[in-house]
PDB file of N, CA and C in Angstrom:
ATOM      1  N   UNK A   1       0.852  -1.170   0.000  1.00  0.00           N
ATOM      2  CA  UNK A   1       0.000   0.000   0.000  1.00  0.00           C
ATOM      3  C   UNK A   1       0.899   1.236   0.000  1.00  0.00           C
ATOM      4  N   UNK A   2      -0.173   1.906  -0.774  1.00  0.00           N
ATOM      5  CA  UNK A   2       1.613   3.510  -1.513  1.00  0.00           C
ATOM      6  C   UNK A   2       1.276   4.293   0.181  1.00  0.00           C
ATOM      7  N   UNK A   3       1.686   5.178   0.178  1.00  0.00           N
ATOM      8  CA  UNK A   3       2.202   6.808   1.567  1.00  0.00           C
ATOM      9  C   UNK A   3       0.892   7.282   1.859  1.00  0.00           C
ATOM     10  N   UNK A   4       0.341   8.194   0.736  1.00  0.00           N
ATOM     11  CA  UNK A   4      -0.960   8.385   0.454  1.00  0.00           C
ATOM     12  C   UNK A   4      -2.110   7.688   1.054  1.00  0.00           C
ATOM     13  N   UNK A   5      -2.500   6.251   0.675  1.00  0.00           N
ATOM     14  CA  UNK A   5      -3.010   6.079   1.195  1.00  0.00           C
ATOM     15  C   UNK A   5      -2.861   5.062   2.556  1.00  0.00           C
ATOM     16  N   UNK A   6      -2.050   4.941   2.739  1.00  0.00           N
ATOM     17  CA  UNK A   6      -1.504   5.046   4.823  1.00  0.00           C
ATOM     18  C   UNK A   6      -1.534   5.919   5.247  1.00  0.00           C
ATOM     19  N   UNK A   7      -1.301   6.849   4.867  1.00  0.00           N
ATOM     20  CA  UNK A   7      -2.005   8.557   5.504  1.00  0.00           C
ATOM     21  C   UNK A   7      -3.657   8.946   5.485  1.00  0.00           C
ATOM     22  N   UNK A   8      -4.160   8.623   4.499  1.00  0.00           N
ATOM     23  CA  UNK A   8      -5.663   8.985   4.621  1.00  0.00           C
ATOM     24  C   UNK A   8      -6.044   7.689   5.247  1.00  0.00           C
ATOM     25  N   UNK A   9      -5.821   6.521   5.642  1.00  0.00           N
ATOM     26  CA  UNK A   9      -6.437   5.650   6.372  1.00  0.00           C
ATOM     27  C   UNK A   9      -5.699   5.838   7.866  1.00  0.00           C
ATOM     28  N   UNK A  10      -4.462   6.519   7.978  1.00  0.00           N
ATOM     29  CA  UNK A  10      -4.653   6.925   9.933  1.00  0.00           C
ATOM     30  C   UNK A  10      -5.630   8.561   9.783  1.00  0.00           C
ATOM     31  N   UNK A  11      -5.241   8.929   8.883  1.00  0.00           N
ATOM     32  CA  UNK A  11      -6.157  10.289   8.573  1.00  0.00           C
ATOM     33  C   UNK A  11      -7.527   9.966   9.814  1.00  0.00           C
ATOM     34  N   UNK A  12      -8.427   8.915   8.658  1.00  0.00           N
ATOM     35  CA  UNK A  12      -9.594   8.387   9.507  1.00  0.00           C
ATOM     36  C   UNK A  12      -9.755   8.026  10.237  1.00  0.00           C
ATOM     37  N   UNK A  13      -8.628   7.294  11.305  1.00  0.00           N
ATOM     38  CA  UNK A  13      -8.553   6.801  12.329  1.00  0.00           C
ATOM     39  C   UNK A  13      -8.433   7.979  13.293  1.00  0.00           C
ATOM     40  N   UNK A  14      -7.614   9.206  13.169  1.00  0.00           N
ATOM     41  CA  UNK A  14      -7.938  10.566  13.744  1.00  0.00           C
ATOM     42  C   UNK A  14      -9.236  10.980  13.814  1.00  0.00           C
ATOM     43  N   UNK A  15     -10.059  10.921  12.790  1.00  0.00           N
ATOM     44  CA  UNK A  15     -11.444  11.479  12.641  1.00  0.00           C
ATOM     45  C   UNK A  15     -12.123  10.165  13.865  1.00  0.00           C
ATOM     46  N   UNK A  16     -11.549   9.502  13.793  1.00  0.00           N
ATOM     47  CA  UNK A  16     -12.625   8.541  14.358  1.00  0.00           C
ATOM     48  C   UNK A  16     -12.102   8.274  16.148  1.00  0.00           C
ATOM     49  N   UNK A  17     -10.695   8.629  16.321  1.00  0.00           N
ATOM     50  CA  UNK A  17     -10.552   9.239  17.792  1.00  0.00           C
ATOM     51  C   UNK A  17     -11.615  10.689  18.233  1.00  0.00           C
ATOM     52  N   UNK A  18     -11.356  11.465  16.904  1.00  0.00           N
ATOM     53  CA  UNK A  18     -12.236  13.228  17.700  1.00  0.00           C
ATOM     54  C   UNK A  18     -14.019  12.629  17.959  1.00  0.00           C
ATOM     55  N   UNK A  19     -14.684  11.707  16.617  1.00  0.00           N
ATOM     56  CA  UNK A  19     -16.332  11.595  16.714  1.00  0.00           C
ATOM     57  C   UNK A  19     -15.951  10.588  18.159  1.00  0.00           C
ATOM     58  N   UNK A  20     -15.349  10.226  18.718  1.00  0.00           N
ATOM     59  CA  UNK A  20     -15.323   8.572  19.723  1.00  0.00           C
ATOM     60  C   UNK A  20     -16.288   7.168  18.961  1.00  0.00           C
ATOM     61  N   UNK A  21     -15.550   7.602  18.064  1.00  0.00           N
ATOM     62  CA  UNK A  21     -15.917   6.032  17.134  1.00  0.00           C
ATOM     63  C   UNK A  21     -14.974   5.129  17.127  1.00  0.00           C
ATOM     64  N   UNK A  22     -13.518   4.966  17.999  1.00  0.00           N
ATOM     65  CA  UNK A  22     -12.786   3.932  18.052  1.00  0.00           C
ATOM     66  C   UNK A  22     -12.497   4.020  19.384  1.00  0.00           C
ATOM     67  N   UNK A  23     -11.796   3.204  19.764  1.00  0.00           N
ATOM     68  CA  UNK A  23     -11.400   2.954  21.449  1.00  0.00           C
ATOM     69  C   UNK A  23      -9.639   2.804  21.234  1.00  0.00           C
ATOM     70  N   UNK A  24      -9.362   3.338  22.318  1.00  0.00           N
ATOM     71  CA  UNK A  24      -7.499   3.377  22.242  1.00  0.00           C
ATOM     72  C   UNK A  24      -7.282   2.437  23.303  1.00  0.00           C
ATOM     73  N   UNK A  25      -6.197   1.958  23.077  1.00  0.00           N
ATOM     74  CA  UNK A  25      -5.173   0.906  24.175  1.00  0.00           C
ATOM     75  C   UNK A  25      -5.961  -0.549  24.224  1.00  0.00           C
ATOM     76  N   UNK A  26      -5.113  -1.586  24.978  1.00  0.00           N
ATOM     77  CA  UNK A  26      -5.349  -3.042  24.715  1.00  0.00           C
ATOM     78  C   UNK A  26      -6.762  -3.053  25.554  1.00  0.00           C
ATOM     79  N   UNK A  27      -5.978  -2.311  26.519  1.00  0.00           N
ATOM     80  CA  UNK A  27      -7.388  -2.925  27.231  1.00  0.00           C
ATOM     81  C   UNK A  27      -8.912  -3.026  27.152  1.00  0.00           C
ATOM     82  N   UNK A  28      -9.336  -1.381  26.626  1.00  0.00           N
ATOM     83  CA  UNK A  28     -10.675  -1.092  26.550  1.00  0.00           C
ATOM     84  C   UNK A  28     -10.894  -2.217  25.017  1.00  0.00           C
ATOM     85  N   UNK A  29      -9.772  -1.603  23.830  1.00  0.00           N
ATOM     86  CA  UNK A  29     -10.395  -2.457  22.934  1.00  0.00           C
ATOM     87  C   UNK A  29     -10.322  -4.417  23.360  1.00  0.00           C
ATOM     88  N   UNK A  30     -10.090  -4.898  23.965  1.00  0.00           N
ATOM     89  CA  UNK A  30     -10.343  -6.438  24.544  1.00  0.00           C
ATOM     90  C   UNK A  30     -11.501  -6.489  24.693  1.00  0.00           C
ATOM     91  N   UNK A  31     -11.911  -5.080  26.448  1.00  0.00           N
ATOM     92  CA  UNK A  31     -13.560  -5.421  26.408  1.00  0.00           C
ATOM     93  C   UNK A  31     -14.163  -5.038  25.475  1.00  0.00           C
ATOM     94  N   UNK A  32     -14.349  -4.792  24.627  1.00  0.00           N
ATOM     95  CA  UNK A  32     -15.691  -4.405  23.877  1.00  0.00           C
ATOM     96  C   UNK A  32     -15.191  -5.690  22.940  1.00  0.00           C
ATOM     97  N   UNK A  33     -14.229  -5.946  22.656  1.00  0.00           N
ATOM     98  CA  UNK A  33     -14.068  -7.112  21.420  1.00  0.00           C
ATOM     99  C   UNK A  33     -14.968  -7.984  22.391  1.00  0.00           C
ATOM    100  N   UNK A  34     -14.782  -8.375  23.755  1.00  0.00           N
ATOM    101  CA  UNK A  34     -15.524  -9.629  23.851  1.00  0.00           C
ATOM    102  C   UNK A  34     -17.000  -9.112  24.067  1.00  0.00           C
ATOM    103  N   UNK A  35     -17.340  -7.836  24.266  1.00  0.00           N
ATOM    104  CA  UNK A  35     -18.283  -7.608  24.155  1.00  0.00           C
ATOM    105  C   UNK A  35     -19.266  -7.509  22.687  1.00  0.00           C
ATOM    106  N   UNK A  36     -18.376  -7.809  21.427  1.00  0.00           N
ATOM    107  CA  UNK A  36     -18.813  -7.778  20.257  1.00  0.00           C
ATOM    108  C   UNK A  36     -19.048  -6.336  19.656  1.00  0.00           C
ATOM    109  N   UNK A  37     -18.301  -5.293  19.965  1.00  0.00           N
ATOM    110  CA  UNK A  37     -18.380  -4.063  19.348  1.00  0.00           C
ATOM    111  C   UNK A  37     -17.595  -3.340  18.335  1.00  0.00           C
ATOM    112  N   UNK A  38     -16.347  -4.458  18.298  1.00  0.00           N
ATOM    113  CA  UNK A  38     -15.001  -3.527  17.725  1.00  0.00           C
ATOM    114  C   UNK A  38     -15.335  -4.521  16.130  1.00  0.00           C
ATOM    115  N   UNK A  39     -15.525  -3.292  14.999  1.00  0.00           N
ATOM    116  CA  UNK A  39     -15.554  -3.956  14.064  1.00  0.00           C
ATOM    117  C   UNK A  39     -14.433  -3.886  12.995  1.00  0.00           C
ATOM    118  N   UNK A  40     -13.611  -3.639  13.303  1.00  0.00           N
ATOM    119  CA  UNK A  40     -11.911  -3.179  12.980  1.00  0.00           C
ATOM    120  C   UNK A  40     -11.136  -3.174  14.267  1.00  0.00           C
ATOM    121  N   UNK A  41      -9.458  -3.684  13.688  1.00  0.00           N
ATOM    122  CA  UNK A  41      -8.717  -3.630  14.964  1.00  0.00           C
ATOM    123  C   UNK A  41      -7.395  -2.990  13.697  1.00  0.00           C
ATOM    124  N   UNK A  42      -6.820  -2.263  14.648  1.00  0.00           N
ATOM    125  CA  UNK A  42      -5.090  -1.510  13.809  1.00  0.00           C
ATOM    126  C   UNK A  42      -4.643  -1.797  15.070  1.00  0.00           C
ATOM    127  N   UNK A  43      -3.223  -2.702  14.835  1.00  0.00           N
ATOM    128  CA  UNK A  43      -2.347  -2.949  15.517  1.00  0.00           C
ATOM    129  C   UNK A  43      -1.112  -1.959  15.161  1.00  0.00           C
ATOM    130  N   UNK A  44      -0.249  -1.959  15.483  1.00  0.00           N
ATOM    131  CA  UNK A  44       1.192  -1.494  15.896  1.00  0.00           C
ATOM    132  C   UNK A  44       1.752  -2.505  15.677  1.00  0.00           C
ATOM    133  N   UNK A  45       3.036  -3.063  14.429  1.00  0.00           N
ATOM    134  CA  UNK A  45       3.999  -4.022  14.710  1.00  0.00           C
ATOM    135  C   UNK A  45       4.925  -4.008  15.574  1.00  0.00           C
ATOM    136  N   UNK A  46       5.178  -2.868  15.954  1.00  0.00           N
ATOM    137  CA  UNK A  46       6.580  -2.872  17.022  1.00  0.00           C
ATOM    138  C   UNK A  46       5.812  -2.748  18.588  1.00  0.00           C
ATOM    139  N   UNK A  47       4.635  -2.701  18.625  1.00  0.00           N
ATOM    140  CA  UNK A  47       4.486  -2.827  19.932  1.00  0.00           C
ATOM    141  C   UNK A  47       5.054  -4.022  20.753  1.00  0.00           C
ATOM    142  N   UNK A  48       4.697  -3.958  22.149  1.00  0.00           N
ATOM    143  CA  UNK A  48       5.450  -4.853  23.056  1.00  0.00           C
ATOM    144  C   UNK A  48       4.615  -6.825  22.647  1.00  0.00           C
ATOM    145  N   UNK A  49       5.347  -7.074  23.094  1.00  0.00           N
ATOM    146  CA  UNK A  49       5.158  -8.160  22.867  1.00  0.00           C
ATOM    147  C   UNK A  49       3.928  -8.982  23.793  1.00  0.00           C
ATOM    148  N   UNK A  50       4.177  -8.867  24.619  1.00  0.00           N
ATOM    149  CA  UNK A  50       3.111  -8.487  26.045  1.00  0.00           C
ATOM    150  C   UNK A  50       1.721  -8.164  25.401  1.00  0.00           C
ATOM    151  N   UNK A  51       1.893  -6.814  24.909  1.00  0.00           N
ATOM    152  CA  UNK A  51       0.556  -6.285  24.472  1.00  0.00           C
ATOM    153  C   UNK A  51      -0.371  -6.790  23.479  1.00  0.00           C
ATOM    154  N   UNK A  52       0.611  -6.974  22.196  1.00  0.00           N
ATOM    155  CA  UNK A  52       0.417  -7.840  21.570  1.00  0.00           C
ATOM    156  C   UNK A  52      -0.752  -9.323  21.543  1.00  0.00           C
ATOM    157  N   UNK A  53      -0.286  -9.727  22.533  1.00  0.00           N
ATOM    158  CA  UNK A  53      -0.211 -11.307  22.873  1.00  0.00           C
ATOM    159  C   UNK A  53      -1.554 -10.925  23.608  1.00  0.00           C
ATOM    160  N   UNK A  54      -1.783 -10.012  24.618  1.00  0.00           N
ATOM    161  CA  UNK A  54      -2.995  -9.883  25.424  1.00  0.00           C
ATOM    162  C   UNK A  54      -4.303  -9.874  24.153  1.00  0.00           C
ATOM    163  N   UNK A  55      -4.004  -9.007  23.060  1.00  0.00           N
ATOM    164  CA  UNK A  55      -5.417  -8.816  21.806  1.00  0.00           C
ATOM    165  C   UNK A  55      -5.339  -9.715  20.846  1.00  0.00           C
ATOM    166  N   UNK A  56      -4.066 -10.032  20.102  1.00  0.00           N
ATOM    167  CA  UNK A  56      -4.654 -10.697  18.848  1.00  0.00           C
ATOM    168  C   UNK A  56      -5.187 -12.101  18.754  1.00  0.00           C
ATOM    169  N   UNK A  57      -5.129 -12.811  20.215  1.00  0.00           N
ATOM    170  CA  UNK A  57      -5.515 -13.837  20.104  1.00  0.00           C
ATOM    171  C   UNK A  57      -7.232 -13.584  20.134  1.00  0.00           C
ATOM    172  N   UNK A  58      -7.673 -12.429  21.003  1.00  0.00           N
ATOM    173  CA  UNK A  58      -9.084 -12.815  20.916  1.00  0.00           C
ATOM    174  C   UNK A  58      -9.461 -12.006  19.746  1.00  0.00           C
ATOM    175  N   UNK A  59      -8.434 -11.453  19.122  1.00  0.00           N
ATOM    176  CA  UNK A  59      -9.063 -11.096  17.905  1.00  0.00           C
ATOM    177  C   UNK A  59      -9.215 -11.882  16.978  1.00  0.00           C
ATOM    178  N   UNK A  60      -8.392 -12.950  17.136  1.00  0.00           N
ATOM    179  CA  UNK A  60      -8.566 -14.319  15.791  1.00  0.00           C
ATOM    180  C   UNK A  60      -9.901 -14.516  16.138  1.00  0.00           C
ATOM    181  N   UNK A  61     -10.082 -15.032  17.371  1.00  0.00           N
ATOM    182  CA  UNK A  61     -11.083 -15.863  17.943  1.00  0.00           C
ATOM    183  C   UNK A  61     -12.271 -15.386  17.504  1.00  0.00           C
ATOM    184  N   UNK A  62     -12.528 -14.007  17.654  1.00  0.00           N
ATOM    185  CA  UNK A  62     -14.109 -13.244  17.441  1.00  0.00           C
ATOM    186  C   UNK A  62     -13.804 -13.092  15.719  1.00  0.00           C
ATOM    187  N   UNK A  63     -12.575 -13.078  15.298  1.00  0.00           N
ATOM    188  CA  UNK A  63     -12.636 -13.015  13.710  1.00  0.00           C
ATOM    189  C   UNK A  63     -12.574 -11.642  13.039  1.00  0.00           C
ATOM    190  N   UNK A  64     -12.480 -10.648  13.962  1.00  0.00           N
ATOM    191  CA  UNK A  64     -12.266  -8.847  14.089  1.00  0.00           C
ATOM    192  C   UNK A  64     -11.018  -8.932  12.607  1.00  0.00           C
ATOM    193  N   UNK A  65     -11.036  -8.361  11.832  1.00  0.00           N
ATOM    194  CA  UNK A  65     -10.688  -8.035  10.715  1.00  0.00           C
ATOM    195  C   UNK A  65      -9.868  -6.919  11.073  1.00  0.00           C
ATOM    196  N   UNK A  66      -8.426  -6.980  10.872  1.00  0.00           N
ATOM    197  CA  UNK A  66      -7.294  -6.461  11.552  1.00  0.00           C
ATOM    198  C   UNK A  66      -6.137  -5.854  10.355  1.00  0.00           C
ATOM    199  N   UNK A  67      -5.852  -4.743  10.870  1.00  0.00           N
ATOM    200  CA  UNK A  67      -4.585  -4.038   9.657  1.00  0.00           C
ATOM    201  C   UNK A  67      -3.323  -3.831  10.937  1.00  0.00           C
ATOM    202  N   UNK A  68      -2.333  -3.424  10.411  1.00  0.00           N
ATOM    203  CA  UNK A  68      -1.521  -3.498  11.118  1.00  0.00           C
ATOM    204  C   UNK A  68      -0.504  -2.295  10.649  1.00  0.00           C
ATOM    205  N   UNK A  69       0.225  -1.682  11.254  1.00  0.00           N
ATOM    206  CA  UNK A  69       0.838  -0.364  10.998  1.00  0.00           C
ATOM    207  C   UNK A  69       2.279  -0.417  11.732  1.00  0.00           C
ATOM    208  N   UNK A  70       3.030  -0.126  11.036  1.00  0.00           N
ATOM    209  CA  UNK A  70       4.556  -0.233  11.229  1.00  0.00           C
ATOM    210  C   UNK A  70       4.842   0.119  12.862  1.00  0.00           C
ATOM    211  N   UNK A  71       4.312   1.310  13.328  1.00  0.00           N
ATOM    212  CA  UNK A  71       4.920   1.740  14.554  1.00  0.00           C
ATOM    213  C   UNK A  71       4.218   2.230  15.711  1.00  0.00           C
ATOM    214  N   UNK A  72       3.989   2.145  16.825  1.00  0.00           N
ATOM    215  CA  UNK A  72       2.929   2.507  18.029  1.00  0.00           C
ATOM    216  C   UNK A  72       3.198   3.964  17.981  1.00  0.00           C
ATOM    217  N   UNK A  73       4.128   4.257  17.527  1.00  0.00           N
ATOM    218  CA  UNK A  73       4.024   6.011  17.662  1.00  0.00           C
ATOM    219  C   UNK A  73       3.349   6.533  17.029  1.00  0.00           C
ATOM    220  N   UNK A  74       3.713   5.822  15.384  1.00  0.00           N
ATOM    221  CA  UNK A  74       2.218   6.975  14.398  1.00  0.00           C
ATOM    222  C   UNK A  74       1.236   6.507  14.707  1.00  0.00           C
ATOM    223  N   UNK A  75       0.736   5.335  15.273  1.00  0.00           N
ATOM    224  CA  UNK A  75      -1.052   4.724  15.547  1.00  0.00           C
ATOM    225  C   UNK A  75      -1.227   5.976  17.126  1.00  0.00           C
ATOM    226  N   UNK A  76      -0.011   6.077  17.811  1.00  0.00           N
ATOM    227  CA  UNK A  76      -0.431   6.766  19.470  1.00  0.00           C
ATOM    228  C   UNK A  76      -0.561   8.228  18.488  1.00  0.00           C
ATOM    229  N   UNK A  77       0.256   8.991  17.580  1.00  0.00           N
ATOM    230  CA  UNK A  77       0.055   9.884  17.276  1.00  0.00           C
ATOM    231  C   UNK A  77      -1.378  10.243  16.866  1.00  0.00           C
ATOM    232  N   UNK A  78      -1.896   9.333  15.717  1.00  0.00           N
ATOM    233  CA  UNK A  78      -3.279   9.679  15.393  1.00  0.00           C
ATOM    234  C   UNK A  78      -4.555   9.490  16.958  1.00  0.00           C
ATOM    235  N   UNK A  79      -4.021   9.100  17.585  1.00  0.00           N
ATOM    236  CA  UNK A  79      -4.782   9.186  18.855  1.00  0.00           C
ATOM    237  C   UNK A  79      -4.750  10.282  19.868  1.00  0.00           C
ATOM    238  N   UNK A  80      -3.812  11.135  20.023  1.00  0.00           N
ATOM    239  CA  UNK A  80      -3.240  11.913  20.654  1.00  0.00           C
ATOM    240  C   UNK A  80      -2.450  11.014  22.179  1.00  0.00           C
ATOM    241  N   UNK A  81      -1.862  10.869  21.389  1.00  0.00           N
ATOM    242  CA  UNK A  81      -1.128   9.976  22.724  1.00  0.00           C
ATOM    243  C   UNK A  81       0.457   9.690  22.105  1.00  0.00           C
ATOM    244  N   UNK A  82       1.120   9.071  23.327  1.00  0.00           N
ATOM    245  CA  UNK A  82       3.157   8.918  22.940  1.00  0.00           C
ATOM    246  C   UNK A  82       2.799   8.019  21.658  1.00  0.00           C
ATOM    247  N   UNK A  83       1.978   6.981  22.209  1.00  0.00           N
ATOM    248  CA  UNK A  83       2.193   5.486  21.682  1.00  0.00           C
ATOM    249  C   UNK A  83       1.224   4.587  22.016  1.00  0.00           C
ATOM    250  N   UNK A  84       0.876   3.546  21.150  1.00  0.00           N
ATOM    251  CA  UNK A  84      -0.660   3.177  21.256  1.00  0.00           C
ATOM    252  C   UNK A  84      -0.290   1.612  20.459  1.00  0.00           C
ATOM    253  N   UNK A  85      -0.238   0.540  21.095  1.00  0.00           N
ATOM    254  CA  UNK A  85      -0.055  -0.477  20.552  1.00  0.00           C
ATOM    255  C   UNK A  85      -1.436  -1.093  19.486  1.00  0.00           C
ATOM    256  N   UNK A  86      -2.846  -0.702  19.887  1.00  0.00           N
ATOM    257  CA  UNK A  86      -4.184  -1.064  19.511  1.00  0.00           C
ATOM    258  C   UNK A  86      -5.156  -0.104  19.538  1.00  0.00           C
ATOM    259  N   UNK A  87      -6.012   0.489  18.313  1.00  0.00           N
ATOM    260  CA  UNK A  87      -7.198   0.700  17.832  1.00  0.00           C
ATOM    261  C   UNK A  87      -8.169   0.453  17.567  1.00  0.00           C
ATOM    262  N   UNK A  88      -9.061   0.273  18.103  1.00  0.00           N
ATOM    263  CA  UNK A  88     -10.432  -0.852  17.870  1.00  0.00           C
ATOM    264  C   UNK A  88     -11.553   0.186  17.600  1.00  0.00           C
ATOM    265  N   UNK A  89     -11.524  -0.063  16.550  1.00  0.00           N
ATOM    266  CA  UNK A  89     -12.974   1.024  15.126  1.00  0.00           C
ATOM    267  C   UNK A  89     -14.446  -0.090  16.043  1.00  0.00           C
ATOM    268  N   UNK A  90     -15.253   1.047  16.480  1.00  0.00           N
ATOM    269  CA  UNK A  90     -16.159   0.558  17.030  1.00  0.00           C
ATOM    270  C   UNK A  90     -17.583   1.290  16.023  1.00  0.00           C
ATOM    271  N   UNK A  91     -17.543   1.860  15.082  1.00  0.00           N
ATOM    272  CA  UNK A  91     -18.420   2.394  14.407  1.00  0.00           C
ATOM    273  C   UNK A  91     -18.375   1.701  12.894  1.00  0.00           C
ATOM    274  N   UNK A  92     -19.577   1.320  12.551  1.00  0.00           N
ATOM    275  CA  UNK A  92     -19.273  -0.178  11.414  1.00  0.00           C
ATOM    276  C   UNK A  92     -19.370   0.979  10.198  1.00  0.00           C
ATOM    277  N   UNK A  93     -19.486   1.971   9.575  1.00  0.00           N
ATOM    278  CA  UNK A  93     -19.378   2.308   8.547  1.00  0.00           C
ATOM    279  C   UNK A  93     -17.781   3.379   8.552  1.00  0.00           C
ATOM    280  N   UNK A  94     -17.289   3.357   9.659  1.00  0.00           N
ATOM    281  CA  UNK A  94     -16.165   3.941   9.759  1.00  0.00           C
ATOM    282  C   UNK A  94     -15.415   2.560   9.653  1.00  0.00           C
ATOM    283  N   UNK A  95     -15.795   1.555  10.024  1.00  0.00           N
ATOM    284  CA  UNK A  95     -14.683   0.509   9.636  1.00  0.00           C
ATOM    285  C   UNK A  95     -14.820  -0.205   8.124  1.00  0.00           C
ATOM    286  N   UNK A  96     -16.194   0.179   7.695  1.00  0.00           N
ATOM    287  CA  UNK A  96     -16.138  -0.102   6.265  1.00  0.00           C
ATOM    288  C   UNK A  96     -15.553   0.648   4.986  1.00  0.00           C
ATOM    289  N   UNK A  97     -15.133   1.976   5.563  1.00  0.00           N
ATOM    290  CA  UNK A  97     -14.986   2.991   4.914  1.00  0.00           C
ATOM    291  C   UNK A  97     -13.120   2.847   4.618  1.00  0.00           C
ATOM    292  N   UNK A  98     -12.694   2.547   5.681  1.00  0.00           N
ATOM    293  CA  UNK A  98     -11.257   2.140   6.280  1.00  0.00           C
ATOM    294  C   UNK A  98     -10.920   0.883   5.406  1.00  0.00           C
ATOM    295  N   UNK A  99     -11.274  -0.246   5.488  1.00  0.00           N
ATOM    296  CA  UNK A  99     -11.437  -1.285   5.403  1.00  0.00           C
ATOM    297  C   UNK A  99     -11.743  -1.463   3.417  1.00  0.00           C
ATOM    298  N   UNK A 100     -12.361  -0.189   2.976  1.00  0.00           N
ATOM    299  CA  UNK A 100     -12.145  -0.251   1.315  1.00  0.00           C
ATOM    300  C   UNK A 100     -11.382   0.274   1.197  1.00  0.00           C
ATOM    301  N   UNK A 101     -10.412   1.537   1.445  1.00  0.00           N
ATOM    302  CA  UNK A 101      -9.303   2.032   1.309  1.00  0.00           C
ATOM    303  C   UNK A 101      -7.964   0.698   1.488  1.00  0.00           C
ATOM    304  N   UNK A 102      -7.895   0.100   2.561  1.00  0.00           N
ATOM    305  CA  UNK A 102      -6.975  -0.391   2.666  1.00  0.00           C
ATOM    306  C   UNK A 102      -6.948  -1.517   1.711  1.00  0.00           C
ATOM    307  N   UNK A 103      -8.333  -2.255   0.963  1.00  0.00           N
ATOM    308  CA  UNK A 103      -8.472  -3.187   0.117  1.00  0.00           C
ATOM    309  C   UNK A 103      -8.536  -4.891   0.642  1.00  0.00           C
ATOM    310  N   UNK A 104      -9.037  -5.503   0.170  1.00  0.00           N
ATOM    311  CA  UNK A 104      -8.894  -7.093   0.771  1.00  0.00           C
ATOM    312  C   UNK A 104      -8.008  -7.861   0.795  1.00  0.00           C
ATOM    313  N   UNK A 105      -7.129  -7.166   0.421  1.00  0.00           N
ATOM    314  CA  UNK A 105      -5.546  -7.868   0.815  1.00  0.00           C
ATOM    315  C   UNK A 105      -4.896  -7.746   2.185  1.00  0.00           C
ATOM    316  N   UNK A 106      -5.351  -6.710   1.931  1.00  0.00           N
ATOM    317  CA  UNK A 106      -4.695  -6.008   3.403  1.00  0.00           C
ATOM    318  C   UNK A 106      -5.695  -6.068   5.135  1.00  0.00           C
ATOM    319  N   UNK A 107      -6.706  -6.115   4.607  1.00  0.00           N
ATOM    320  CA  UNK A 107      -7.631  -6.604   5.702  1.00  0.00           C
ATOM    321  C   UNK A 107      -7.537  -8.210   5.796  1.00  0.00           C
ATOM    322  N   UNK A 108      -7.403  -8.172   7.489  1.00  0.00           N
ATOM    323  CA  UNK A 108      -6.883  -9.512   7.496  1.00  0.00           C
ATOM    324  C   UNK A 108      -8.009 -10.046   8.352  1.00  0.00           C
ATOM    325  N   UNK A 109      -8.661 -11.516   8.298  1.00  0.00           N
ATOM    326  CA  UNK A 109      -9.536 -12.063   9.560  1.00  0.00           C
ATOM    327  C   UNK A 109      -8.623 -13.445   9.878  1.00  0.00           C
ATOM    328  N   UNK A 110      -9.111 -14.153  10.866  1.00  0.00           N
ATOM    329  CA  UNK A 110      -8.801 -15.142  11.545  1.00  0.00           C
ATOM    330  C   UNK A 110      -7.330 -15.428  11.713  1.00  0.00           C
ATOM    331  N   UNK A 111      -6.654 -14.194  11.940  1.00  0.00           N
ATOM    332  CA  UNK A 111      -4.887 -14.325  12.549  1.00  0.00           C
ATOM    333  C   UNK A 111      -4.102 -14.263  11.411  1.00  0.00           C
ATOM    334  N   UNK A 112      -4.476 -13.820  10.072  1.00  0.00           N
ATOM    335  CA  UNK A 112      -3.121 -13.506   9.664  1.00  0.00           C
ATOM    336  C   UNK A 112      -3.018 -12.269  10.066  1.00  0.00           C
ATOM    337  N   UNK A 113      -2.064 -11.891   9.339  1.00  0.00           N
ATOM    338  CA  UNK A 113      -1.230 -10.004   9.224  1.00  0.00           C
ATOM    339  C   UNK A 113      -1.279  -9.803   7.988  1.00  0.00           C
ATOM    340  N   UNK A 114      -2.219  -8.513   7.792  1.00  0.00           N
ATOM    341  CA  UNK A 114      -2.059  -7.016   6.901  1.00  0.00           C
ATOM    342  C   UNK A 114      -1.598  -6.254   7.331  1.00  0.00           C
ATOM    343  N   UNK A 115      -0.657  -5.376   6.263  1.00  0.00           N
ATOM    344  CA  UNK A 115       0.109  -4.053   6.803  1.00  0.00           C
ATOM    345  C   UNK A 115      -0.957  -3.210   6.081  1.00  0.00           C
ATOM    346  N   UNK A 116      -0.890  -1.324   7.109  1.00  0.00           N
ATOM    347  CA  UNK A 116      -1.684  -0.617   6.051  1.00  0.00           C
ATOM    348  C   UNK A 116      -0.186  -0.016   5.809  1.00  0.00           C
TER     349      UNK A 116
END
């Protein structure tokens, strides 16, 4: 995926921190995943390993359709935060909207890895 559009897809992920249409950090997005709300997940590859390990397993599990982004700083940046290992898009036409930009290659379900 070209610069461009990895920029207009954290672009939206900004828009969707200011409306509170996504949830920041492992934790909140876990509960609502098991609560069935998060209909997109953006990971951080360089996050901790730890953190990691706490979400993507129940993200295979519920089947949450997952992109993944080089660094916790630009995912914490579009959040207003240092660093942000997990994003969980809790608004389904903001994750559909995301989710055609990035294309079906790159949206991943049941545990592989897409990069955006």
């Amino acid at each position: 995926m070209d610069e461009p559009v990895r920029r207009r897809l954290l672009g939206l992920l900004g828009l969707g921190v200011r409306g509170r249409l996504v949830l920041v950090g492992v934790d909140r997005v876990r509960e609502a995943v098991k609560k069935g709300e998060v209909r997109l997940a953006v990971l951080a590859e360089d996050a901790s390993h730890h953190s990691r390990e706490k979400v993507e397993g129940l993200l295979r599990a519920r089947e949450v359709p997952t992109l993944w982004v080089p660094s916790a700083a630009e995912l914490g940046e579009v959040a207003g935060r240092e660093s942000t290992a997990v994003i969980g898009v809790v608004e389904a036409q903001l994750a559909k909207g995301i989710l055609a930009f990035a294309g079906p290659a790159d949206a991943v379900q049941k545990g592989s890895r897409g990069k955006v």
